[in-house]
N, C-alpha and C. Protein backbone atom coordinates (compact mmCIF):
# COMPACT_ATOMS: atom_id res chain seq x y z
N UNK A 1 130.84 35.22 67.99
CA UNK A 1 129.40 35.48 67.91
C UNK A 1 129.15 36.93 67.49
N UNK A 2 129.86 37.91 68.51
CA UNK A 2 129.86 39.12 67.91
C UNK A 2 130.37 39.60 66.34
N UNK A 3 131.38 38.63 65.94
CA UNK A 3 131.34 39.06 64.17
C UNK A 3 130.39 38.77 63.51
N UNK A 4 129.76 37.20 63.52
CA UNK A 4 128.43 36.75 63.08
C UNK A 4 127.50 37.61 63.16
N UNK A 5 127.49 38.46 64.42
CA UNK A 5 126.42 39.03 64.51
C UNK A 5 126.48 40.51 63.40
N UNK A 6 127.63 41.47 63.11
CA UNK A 6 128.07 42.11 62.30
C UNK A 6 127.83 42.05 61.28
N UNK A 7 128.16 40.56 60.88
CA UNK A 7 128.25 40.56 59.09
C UNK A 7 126.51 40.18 59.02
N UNK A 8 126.01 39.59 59.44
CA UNK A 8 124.83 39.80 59.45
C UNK A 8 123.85 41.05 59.12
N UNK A 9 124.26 42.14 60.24
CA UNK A 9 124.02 43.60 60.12
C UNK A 9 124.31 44.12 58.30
N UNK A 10 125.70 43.68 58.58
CA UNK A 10 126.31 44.23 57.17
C UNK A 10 125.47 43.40 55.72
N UNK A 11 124.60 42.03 56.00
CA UNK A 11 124.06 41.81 54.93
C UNK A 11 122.42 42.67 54.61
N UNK A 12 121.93 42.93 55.80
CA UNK A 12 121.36 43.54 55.89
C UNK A 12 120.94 44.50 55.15
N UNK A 13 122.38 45.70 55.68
CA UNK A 13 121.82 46.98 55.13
C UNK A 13 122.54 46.96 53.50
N UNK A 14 123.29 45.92 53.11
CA UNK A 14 123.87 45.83 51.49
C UNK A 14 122.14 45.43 50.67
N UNK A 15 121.35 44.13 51.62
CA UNK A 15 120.02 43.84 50.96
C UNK A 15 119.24 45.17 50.40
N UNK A 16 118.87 46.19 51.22
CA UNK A 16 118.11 47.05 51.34
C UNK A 16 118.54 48.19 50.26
N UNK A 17 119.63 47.98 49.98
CA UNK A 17 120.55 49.32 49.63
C UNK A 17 120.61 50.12 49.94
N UNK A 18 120.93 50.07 51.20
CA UNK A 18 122.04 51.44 52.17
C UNK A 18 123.12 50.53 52.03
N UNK A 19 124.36 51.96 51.88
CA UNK A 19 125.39 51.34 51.33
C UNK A 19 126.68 52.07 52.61
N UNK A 20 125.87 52.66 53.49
CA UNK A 20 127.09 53.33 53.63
C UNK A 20 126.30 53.64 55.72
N UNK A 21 126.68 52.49 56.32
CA UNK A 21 125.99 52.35 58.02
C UNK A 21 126.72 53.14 58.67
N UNK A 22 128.07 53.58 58.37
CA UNK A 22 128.95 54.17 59.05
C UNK A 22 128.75 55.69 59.35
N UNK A 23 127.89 56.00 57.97
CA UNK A 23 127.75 57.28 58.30
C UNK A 23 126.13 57.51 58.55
N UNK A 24 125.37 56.81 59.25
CA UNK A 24 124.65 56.92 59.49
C UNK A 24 123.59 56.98 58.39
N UNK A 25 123.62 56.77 57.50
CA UNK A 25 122.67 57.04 56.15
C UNK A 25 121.81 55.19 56.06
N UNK A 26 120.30 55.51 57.25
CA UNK A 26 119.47 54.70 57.41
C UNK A 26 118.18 54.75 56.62
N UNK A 27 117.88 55.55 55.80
CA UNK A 27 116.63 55.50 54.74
C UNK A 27 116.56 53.82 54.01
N UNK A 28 115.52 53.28 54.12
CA UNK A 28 114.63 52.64 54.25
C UNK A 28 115.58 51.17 54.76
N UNK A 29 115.81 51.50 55.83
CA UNK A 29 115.67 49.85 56.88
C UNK A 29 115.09 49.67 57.76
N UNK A 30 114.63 48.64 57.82
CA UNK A 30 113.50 47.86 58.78
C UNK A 30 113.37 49.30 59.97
N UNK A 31 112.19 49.15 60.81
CA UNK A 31 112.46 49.42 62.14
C UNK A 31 112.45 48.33 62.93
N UNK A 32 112.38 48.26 64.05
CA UNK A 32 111.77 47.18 65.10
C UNK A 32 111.69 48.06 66.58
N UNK A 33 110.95 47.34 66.95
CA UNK A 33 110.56 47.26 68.67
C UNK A 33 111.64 47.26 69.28
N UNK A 34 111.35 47.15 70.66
CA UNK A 34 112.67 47.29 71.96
C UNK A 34 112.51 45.92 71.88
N UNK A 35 111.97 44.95 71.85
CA UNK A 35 111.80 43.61 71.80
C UNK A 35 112.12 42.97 71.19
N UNK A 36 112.73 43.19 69.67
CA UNK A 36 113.06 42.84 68.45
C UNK A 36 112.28 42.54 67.37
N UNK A 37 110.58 43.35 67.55
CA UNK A 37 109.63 42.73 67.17
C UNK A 37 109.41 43.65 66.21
N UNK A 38 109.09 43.33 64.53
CA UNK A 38 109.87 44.47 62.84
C UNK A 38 108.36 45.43 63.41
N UNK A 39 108.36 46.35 63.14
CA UNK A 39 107.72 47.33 62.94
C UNK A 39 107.41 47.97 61.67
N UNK A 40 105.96 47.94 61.08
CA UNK A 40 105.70 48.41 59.26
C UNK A 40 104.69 49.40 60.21
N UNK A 41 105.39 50.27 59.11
CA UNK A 41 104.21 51.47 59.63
C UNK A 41 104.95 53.37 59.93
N UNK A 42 104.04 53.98 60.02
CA UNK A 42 104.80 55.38 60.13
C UNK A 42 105.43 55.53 60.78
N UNK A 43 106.60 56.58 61.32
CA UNK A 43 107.20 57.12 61.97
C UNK A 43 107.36 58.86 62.28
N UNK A 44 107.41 58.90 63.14
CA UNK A 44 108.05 60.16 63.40
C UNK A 44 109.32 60.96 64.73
N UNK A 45 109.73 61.87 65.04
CA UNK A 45 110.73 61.76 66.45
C UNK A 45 110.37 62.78 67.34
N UNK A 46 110.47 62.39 68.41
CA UNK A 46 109.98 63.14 69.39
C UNK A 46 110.98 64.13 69.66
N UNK A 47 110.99 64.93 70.67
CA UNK A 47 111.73 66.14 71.09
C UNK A 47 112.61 66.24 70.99
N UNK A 48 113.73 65.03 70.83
CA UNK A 48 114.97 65.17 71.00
C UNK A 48 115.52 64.67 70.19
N UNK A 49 114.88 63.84 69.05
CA UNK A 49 115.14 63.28 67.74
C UNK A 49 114.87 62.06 67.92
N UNK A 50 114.69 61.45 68.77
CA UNK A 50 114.31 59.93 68.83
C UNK A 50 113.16 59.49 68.00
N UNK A 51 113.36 57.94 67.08
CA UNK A 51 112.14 57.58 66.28
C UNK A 51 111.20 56.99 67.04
N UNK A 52 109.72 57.73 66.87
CA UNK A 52 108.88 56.42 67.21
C UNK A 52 107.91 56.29 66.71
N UNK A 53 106.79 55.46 66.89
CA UNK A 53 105.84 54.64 66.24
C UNK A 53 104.65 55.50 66.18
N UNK A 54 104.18 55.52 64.84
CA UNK A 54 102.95 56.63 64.25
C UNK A 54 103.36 57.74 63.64
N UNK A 55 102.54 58.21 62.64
CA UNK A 55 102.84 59.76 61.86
C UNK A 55 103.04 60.51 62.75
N UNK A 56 101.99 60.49 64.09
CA UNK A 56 102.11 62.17 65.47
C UNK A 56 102.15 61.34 66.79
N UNK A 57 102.94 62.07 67.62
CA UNK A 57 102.78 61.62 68.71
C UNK A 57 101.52 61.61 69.72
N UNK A 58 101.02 60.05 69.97
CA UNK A 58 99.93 59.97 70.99
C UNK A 58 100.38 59.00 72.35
N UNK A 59 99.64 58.84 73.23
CA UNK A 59 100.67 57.92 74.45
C UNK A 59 100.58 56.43 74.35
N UNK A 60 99.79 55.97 72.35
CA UNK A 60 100.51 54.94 72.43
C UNK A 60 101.68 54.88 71.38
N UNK A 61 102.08 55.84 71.39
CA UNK A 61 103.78 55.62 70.52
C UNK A 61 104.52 55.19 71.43
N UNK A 62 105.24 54.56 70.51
CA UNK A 62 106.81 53.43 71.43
C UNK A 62 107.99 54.20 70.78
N UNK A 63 109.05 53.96 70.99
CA UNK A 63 109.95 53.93 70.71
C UNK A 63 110.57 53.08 69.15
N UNK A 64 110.76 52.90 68.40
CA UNK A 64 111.01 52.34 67.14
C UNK A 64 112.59 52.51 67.10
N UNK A 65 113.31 51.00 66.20
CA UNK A 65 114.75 51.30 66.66
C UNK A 65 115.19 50.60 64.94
N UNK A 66 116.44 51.11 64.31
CA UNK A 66 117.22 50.22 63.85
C UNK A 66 117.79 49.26 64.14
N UNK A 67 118.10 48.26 63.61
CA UNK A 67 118.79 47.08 64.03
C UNK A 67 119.87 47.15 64.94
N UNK A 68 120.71 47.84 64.56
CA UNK A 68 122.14 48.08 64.95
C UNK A 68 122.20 49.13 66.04
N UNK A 69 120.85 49.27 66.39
CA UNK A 69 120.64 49.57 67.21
C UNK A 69 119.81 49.05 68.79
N UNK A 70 119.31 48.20 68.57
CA UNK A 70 118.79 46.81 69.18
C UNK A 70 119.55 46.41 70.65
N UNK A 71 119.05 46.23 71.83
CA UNK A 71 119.35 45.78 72.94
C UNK A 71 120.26 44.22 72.23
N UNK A 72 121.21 43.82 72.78
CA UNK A 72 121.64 42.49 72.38
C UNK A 72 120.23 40.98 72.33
N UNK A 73 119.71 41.42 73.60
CA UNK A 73 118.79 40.69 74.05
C UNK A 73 117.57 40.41 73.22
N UNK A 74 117.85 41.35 72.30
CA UNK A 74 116.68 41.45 71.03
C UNK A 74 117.05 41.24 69.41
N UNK A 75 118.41 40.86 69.46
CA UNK A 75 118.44 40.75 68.12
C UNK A 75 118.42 39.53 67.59
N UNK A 76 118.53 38.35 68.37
CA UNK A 76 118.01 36.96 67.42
C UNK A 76 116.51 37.07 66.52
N UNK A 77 115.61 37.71 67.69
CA UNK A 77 114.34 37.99 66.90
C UNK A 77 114.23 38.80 66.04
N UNK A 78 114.88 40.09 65.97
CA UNK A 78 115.11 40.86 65.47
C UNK A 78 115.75 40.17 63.89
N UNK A 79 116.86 39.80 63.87
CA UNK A 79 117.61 38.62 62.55
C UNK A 79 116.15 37.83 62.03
N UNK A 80 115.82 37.30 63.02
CA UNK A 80 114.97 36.23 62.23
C UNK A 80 113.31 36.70 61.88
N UNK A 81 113.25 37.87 61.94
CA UNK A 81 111.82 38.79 61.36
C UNK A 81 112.18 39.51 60.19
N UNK A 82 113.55 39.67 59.89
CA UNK A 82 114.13 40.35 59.00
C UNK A 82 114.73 38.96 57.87
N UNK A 83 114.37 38.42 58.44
CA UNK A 83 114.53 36.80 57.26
C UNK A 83 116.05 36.86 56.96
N UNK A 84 117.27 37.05 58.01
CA UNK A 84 118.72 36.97 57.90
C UNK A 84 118.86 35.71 58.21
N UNK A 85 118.26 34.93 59.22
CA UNK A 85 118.68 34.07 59.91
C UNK A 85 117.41 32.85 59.80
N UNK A 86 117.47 31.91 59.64
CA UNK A 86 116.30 30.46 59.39
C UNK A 86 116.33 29.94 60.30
């Protein structure tokens, strides 16, 4: 399950053209929620570099995540908002 879940990742960021996940080089892939729910829209990082939701920080910014970065618990939805998975 965990490779499935990988090569998945890996079709991902080949779709988008980032070519290179290892080194961290994430310019333009999806965001999503802690929930797995895609996120369109601005970003920016708070104090410590973390991404989150809106151009400036107000107290309703969330947290915003890459995939591969995703609680386990969130990435079926996460796959299937990102149209990997039917």
């Amino acid at each position: 399950m965990l490779v499935a879940l990988l090569q998945s990742v890996e079709k991902l960021v080949l779709k988008i053209g980032v070519t290179n996940l290892k080194n961290n080089i994430m310019k333009g892939v999806p965001h999503f929620k802690k929930d797995g729910t895609i996120f369109h829209g601005t970003t920016h990082k708070d104090a410590k570099g973390k991404l989150m939701s809106g151009k400036t920080h107000t107290k309703r910014s969330v947290y915003v995540y890459h995939i591969n970065e995703l609680p386990k618990k969130s990435l079926m939805k996460a796959y299937k908002q990102a149209k990997l998975l039917k």
